[in-house]
PDB file of N, CA and C in Angstrom:
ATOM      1  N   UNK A   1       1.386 141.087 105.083  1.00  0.00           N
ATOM      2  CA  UNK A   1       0.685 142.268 104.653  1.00  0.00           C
ATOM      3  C   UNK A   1       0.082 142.955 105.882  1.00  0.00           C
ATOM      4  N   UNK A   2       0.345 144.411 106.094  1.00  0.00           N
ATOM      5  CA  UNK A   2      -0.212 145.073 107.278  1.00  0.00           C
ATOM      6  C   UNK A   2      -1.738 145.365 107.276  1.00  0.00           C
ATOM      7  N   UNK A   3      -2.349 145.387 108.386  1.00  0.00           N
ATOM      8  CA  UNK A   3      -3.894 144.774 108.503  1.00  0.00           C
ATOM      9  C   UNK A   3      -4.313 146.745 108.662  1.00  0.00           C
ATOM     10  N   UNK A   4      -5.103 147.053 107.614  1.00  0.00           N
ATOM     11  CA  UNK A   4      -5.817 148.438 107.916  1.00  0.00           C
ATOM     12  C   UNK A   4      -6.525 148.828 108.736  1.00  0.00           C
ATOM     13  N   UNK A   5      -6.561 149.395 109.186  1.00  0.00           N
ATOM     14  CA  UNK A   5      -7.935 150.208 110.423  1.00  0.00           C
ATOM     15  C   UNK A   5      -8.171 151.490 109.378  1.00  0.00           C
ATOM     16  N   UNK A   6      -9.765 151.746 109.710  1.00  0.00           N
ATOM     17  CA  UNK A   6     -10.712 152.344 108.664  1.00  0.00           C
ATOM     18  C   UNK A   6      -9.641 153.558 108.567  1.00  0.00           C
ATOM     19  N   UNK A   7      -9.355 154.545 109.592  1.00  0.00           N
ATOM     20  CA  UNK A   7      -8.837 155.964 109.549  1.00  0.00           C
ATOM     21  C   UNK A   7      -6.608 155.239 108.345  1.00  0.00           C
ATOM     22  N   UNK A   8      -6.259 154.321 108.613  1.00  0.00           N
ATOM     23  CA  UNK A   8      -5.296 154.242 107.492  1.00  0.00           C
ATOM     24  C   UNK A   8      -5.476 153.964 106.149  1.00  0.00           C
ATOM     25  N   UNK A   9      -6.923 153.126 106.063  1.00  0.00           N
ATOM     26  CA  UNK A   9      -7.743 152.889 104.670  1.00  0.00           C
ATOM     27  C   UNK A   9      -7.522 154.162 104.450  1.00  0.00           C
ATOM     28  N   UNK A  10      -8.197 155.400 105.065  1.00  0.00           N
ATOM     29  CA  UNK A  10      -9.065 156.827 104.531  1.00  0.00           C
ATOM     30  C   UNK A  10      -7.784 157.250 103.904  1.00  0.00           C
ATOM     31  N   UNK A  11      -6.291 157.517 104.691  1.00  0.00           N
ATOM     32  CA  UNK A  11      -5.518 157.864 104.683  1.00  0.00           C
ATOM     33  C   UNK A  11      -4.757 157.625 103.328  1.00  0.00           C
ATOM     34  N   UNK A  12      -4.689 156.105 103.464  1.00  0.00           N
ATOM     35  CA  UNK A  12      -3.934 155.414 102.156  1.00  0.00           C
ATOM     36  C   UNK A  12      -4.497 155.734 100.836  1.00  0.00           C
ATOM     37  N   UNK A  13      -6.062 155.981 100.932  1.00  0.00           N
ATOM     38  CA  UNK A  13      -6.917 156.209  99.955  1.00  0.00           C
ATOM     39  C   UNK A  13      -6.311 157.716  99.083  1.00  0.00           C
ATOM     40  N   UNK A  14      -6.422 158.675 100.184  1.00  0.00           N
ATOM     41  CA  UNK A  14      -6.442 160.318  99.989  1.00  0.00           C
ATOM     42  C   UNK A  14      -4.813 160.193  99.122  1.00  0.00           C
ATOM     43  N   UNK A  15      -3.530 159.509  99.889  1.00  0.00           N
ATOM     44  CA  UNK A  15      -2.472 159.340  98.938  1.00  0.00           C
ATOM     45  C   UNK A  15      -2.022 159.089  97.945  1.00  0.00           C
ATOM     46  N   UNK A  16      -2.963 158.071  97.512  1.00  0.00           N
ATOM     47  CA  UNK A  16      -3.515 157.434  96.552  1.00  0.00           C
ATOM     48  C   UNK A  16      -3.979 158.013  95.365  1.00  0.00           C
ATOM     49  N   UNK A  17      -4.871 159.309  95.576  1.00  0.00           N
ATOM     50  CA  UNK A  17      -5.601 159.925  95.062  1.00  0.00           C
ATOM     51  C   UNK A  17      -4.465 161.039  94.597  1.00  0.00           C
ATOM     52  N   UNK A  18      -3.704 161.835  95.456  1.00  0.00           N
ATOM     53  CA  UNK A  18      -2.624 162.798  95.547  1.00  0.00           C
ATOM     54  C   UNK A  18      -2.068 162.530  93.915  1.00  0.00           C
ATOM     55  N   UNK A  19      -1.154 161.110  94.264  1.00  0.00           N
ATOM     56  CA  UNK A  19      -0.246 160.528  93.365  1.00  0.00           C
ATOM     57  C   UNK A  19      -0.749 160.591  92.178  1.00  0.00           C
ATOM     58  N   UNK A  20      -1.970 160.161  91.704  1.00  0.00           N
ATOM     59  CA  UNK A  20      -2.927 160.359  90.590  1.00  0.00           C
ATOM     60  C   UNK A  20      -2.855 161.189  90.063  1.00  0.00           C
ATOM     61  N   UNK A  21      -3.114 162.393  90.972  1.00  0.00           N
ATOM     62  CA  UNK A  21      -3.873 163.702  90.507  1.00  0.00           C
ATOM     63  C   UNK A  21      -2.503 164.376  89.833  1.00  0.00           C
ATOM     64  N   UNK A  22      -1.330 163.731  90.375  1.00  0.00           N
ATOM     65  CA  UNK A  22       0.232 164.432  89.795  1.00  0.00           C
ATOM     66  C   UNK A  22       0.414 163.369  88.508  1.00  0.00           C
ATOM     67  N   UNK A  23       0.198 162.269  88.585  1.00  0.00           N
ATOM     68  CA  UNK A  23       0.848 161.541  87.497  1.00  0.00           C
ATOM     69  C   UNK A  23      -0.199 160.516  86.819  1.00  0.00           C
ATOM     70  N   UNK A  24      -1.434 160.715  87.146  1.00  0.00           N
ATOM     71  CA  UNK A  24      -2.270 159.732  86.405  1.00  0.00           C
ATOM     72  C   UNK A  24      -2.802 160.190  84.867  1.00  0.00           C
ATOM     73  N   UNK A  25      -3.323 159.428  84.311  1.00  0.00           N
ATOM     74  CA  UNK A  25      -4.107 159.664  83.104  1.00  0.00           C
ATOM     75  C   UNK A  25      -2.616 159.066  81.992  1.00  0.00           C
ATOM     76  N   UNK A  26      -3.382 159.287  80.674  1.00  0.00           N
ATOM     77  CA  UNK A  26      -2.008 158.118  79.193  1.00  0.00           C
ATOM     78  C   UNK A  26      -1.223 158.543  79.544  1.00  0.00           C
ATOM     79  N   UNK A  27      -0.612 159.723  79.782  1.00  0.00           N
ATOM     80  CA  UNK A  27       0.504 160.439  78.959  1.00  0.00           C
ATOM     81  C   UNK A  27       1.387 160.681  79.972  1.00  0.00           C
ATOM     82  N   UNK A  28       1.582 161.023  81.680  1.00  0.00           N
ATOM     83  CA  UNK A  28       2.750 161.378  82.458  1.00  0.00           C
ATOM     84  C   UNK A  28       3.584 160.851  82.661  1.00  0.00           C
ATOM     85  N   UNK A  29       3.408 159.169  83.073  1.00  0.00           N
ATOM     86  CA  UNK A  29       4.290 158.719  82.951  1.00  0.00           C
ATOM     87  C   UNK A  29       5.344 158.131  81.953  1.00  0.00           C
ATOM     88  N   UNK A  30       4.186 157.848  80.641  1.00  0.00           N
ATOM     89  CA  UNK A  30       4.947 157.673  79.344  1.00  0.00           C
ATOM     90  C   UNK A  30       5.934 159.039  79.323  1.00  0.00           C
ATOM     91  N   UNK A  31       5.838 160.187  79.427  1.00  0.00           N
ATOM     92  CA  UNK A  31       6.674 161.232  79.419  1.00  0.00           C
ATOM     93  C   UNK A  31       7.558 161.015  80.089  1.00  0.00           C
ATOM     94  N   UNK A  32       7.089 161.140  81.647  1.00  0.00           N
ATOM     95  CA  UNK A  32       8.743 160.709  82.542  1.00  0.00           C
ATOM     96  C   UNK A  32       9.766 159.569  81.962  1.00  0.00           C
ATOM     97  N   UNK A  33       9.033 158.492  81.854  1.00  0.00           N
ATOM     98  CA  UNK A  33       9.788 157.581  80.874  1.00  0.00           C
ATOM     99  C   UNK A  33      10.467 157.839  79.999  1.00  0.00           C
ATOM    100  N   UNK A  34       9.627 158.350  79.004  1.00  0.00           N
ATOM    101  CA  UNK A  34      10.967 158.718  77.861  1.00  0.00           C
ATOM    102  C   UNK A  34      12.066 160.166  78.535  1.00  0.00           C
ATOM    103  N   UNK A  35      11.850 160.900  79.198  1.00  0.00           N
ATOM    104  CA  UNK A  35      12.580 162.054  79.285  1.00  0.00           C
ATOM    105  C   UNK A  35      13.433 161.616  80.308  1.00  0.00           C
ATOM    106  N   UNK A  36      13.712 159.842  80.662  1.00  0.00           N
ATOM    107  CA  UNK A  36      14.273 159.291  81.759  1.00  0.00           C
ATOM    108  C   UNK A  36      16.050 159.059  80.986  1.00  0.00           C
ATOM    109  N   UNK A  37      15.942 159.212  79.525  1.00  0.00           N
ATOM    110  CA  UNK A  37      17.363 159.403  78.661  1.00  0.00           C
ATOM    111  C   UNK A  37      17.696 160.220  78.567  1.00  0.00           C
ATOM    112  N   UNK A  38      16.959 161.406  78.940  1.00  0.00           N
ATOM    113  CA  UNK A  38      17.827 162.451  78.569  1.00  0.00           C
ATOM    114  C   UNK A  38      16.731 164.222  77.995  1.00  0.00           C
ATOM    115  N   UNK A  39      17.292 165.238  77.749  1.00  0.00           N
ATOM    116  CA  UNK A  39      16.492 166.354  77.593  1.00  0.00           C
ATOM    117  C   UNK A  39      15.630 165.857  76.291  1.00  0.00           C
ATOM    118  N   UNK A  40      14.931 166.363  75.918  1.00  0.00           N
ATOM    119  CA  UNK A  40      14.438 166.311  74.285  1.00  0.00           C
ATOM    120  C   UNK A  40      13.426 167.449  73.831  1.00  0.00           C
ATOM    121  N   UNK A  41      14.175 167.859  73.092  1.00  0.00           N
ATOM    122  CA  UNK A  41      12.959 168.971  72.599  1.00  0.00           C
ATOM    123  C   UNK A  41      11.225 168.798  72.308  1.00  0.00           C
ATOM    124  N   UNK A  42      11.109 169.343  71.865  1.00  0.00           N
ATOM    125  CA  UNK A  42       9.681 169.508  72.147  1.00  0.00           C
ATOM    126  C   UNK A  42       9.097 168.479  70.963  1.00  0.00           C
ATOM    127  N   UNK A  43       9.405 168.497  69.892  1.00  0.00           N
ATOM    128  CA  UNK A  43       8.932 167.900  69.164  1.00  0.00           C
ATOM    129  C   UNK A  43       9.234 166.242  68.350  1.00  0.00           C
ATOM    130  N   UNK A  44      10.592 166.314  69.543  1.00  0.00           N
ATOM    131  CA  UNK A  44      11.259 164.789  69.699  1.00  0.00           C
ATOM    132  C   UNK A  44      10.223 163.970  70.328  1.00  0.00           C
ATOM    133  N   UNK A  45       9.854 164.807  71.561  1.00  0.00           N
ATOM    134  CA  UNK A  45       9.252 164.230  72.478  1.00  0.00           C
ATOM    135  C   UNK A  45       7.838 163.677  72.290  1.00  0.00           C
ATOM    136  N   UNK A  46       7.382 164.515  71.462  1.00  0.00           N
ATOM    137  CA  UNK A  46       6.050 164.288  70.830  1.00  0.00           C
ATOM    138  C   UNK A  46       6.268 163.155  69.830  1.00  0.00           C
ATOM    139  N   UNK A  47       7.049 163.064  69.027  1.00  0.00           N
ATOM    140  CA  UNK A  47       7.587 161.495  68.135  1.00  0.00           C
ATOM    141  C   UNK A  47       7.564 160.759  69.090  1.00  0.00           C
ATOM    142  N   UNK A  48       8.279 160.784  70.431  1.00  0.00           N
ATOM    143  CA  UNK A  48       9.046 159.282  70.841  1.00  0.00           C
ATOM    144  C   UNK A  48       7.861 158.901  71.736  1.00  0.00           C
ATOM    145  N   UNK A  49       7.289 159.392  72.181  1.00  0.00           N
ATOM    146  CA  UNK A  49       5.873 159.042  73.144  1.00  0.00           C
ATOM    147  C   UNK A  49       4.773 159.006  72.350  1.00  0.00           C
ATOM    148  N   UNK A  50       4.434 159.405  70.884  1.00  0.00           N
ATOM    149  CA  UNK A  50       3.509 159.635  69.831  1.00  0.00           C
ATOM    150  C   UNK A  50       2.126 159.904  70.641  1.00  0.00           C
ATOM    151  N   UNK A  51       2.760 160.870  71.417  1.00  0.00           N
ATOM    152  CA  UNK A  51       1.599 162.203  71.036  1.00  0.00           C
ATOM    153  C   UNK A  51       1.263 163.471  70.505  1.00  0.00           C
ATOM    154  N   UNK A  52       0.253 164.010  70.531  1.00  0.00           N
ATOM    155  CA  UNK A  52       0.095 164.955  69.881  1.00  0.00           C
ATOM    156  C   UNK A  52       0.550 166.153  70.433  1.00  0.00           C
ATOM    157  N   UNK A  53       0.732 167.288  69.493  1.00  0.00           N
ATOM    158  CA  UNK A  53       1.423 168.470  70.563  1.00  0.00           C
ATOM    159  C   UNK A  53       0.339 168.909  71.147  1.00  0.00           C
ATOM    160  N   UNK A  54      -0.931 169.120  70.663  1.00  0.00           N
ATOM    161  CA  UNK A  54      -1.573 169.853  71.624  1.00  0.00           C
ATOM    162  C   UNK A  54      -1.880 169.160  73.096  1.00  0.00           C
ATOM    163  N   UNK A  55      -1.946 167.964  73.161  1.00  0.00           N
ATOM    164  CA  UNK A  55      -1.678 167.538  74.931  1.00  0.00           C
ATOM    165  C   UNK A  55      -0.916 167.197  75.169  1.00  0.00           C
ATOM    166  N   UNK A  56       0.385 167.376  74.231  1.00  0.00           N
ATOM    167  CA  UNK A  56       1.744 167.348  75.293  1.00  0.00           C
ATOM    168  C   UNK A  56       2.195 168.425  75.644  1.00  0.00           C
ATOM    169  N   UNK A  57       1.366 169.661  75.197  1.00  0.00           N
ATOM    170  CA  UNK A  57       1.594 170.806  75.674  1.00  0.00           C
ATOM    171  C   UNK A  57       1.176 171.117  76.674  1.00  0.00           C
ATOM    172  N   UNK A  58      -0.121 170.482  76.984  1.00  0.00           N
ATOM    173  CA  UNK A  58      -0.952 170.831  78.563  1.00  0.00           C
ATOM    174  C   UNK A  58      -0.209 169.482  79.450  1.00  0.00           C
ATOM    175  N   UNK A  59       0.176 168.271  79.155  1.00  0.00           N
ATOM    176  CA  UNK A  59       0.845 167.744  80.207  1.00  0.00           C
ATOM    177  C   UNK A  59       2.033 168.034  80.153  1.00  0.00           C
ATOM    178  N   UNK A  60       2.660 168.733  79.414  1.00  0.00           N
ATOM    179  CA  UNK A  60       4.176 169.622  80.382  1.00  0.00           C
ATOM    180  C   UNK A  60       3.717 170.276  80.871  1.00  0.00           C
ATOM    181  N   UNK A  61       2.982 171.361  81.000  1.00  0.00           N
ATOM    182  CA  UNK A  61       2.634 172.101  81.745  1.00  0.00           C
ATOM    183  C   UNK A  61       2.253 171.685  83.011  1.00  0.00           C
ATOM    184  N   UNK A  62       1.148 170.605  83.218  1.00  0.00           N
ATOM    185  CA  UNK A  62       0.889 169.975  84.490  1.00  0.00           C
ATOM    186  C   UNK A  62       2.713 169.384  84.916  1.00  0.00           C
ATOM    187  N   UNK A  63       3.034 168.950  84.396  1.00  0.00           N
ATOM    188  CA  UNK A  63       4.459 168.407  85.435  1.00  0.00           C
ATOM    189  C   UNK A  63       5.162 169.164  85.397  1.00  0.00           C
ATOM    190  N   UNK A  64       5.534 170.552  84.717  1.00  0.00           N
ATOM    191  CA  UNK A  64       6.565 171.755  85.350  1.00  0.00           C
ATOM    192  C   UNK A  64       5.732 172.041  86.754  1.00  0.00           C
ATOM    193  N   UNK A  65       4.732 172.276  86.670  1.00  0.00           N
ATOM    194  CA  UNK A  65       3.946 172.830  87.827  1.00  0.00           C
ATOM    195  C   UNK A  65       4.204 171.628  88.920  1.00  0.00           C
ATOM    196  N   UNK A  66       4.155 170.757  88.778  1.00  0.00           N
ATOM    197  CA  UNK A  66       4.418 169.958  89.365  1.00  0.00           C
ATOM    198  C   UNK A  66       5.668 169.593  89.693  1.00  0.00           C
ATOM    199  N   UNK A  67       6.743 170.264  89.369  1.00  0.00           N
ATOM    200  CA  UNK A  67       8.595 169.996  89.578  1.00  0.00           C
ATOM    201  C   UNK A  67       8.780 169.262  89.611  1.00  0.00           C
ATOM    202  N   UNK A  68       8.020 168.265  88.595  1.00  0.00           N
ATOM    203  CA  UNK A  68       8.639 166.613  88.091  1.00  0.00           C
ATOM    204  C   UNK A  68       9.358 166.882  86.605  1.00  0.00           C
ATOM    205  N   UNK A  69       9.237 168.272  85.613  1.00  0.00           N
ATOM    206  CA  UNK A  69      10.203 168.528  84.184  1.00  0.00           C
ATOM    207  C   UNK A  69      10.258 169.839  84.639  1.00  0.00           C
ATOM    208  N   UNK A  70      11.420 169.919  84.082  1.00  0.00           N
ATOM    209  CA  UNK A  70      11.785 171.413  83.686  1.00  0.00           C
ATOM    210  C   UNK A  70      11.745 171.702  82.038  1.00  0.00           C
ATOM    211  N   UNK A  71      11.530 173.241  82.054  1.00  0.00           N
ATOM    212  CA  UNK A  71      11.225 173.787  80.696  1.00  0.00           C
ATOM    213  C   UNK A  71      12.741 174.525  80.654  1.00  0.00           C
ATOM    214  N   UNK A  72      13.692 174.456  79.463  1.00  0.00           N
ATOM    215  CA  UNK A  72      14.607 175.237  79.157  1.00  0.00           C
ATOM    216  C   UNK A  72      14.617 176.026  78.124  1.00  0.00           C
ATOM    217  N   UNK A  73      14.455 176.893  77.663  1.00  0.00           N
ATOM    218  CA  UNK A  73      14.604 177.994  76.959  1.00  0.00           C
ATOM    219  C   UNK A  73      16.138 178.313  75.967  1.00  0.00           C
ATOM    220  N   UNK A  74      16.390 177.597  74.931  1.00  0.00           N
ATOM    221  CA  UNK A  74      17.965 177.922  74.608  1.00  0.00           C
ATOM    222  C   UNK A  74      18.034 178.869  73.597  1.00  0.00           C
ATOM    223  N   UNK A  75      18.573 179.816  73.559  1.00  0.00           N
ATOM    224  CA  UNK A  75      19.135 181.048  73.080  1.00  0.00           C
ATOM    225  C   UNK A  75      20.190 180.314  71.657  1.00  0.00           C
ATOM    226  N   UNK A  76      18.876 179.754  70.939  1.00  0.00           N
ATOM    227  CA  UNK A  76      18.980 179.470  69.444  1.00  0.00           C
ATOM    228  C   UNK A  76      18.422 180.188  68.396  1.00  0.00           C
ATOM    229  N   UNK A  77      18.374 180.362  67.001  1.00  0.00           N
ATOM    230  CA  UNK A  77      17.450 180.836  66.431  1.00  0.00           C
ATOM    231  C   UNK A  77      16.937 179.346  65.049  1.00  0.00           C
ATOM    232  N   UNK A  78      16.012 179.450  65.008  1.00  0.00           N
ATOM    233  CA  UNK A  78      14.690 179.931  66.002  1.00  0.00           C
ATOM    234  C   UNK A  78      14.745 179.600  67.517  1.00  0.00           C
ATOM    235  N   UNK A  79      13.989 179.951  68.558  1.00  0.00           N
ATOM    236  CA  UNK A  79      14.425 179.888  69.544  1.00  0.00           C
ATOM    237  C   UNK A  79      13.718 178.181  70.037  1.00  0.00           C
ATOM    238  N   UNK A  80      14.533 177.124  70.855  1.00  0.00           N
ATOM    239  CA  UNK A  80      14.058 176.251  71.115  1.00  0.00           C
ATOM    240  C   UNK A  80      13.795 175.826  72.446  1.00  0.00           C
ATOM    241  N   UNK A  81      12.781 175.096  72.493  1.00  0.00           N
ATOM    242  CA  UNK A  81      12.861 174.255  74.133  1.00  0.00           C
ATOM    243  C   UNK A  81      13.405 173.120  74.344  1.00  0.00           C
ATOM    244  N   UNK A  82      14.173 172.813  75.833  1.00  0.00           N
ATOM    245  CA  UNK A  82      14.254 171.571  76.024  1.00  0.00           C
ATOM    246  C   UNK A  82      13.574 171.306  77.755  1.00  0.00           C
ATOM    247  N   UNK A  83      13.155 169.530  76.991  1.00  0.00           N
ATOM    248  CA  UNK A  83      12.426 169.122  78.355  1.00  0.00           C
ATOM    249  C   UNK A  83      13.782 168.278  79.017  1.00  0.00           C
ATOM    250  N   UNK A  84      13.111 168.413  80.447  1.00  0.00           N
ATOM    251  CA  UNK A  84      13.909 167.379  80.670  1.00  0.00           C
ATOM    252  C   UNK A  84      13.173 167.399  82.311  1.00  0.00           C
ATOM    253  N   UNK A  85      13.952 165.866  83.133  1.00  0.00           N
ATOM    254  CA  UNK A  85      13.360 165.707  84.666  1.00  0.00           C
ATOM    255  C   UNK A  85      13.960 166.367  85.339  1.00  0.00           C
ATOM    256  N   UNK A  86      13.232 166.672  86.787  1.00  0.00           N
ATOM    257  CA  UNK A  86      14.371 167.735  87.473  1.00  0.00           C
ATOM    258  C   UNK A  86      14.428 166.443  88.560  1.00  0.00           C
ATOM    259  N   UNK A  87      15.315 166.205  89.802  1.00  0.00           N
ATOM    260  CA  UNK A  87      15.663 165.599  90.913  1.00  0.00           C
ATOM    261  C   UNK A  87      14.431 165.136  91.058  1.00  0.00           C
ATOM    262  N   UNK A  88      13.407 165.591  91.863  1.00  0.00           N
ATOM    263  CA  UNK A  88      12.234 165.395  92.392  1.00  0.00           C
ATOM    264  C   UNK A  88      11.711 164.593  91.420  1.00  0.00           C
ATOM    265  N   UNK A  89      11.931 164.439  90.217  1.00  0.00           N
ATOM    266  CA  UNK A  89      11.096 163.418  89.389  1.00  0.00           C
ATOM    267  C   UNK A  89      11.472 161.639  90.148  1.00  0.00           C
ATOM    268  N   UNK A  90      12.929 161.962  90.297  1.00  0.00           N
ATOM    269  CA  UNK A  90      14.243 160.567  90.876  1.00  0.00           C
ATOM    270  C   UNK A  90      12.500 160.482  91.816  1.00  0.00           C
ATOM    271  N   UNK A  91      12.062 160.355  92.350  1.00  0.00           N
ATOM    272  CA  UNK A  91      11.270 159.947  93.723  1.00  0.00           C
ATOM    273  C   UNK A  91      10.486 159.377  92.773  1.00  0.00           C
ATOM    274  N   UNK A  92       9.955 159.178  91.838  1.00  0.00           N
ATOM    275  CA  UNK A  92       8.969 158.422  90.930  1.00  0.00           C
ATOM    276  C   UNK A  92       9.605 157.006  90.760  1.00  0.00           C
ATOM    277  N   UNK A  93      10.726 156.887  90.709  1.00  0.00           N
ATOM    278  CA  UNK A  93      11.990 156.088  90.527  1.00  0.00           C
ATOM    279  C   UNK A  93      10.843 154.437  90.689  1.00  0.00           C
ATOM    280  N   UNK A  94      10.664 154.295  92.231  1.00  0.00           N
ATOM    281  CA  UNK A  94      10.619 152.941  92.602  1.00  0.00           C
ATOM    282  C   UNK A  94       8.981 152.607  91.906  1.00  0.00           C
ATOM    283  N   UNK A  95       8.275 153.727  91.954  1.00  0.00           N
ATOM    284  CA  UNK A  95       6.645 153.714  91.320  1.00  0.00           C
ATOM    285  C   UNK A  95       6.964 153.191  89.555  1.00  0.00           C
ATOM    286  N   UNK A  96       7.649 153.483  88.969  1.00  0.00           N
ATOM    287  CA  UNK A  96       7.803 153.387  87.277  1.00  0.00           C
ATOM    288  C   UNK A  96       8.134 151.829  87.443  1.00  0.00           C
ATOM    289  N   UNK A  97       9.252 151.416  88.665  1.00  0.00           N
ATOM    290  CA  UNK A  97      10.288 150.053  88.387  1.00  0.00           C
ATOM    291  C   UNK A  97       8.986 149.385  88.936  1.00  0.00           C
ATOM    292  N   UNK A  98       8.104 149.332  89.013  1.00  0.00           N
ATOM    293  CA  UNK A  98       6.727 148.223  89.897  1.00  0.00           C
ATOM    294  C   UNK A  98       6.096 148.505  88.844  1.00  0.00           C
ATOM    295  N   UNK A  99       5.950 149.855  88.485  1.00  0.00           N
ATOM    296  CA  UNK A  99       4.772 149.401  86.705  1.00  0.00           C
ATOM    297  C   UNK A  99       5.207 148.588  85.925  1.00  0.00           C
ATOM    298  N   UNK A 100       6.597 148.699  85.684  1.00  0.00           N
ATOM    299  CA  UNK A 100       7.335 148.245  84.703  1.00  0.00           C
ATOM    300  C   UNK A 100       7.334 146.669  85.246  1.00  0.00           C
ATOM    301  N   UNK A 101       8.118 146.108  85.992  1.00  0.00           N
ATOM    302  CA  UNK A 101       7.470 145.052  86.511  1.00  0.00           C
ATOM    303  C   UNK A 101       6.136 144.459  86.100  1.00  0.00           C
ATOM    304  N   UNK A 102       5.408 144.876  87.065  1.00  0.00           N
ATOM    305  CA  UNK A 102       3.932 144.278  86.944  1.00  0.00           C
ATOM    306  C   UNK A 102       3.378 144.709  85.261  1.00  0.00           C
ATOM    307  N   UNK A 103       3.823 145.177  84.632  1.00  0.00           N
ATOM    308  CA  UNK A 103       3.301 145.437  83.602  1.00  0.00           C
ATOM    309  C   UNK A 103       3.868 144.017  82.193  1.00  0.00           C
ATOM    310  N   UNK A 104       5.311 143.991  82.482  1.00  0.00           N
ATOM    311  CA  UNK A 104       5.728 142.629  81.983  1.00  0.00           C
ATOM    312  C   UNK A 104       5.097 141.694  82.518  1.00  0.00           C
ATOM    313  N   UNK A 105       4.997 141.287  83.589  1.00  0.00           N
ATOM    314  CA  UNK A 105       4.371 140.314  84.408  1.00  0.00           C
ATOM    315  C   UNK A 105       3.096 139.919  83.478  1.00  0.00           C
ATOM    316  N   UNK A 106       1.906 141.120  83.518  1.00  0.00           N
ATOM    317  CA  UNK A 106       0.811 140.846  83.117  1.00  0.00           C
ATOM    318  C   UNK A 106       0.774 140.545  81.593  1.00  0.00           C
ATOM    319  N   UNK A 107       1.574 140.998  80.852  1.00  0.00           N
ATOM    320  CA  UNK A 107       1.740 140.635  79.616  1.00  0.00           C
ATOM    321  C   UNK A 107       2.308 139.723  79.402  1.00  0.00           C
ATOM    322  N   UNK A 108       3.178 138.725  80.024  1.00  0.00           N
ATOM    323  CA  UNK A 108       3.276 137.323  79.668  1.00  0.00           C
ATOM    324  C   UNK A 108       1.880 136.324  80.148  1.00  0.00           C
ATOM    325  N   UNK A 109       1.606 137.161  81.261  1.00  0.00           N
ATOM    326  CA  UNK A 109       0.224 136.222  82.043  1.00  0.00           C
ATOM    327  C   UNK A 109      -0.646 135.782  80.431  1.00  0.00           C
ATOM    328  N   UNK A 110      -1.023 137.289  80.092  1.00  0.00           N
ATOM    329  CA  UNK A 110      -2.309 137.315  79.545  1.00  0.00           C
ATOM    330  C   UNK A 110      -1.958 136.478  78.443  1.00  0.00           C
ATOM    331  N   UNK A 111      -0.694 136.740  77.508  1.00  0.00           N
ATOM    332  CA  UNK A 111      -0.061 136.057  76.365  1.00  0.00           C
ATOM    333  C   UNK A 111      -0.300 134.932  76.390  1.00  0.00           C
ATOM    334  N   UNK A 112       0.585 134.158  77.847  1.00  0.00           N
ATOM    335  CA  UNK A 112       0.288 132.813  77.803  1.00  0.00           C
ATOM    336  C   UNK A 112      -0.979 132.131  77.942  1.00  0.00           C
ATOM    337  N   UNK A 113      -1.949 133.124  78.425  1.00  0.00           N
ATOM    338  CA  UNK A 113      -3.102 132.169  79.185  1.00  0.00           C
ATOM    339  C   UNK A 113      -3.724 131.666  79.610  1.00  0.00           C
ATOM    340  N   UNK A 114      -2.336 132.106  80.895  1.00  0.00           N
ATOM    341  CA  UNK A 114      -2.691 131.240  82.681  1.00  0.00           C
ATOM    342  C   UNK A 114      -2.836 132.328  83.621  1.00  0.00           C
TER     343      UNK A 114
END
């Protein structure tokens, strides 16, 4: 494990913080996750992650802004949306496979006990 000096602490910290501020809190990554199969409309998406529309409406919004989903517009009637990840989401890639990980991990820990 590499040994910190205070100014890479500060550093590692502020990155730390970055990453958060794009993907922290219930709902972003459960989103990236599910929208990791494929587009889904708006109200799929709200079933398969079971949230509500009104804050899955403000966290698409935070991750279009963020060019981790794209919003599509299809020339249906009524007219519909589809979500889906754009490239730049792929860079979340190795961060989801370590939650996912450590997240099994801790749930057999706690299950078993030890």
């Amino acid at each position: 494990m590499q040994t910190h000096t205070v100014e890479s602490c500060a550093k590692a910290k502020l990155a730390i913080r970055d990453t958060l501020d794009v993907v922290g809190g219930k709902w972003k990554l459960v989103l990236i996750s599910v929208l990791r199969s494929g587009k889904k409309g708006f109200n799929e998406l709200s079933r398969e992650a079971g949230i509500s529309p009104r804050i899955l409406s403000k966290e698409l919004q935070e991750l279009e802004l963020n060019g981790l989903v794209s919003r599509e517009v299809c020339n249906t009637k009524p007219v519909t949306v589809q979500y889906g990840l754009t490239e730049y989401s792929d860079t979340l890639g190795e961060v989801l496979s370590a939650m996912e990980k450590w997240g099994y991990e801790h749930r057999r820990r706690i299950v078993s006990g030890s």
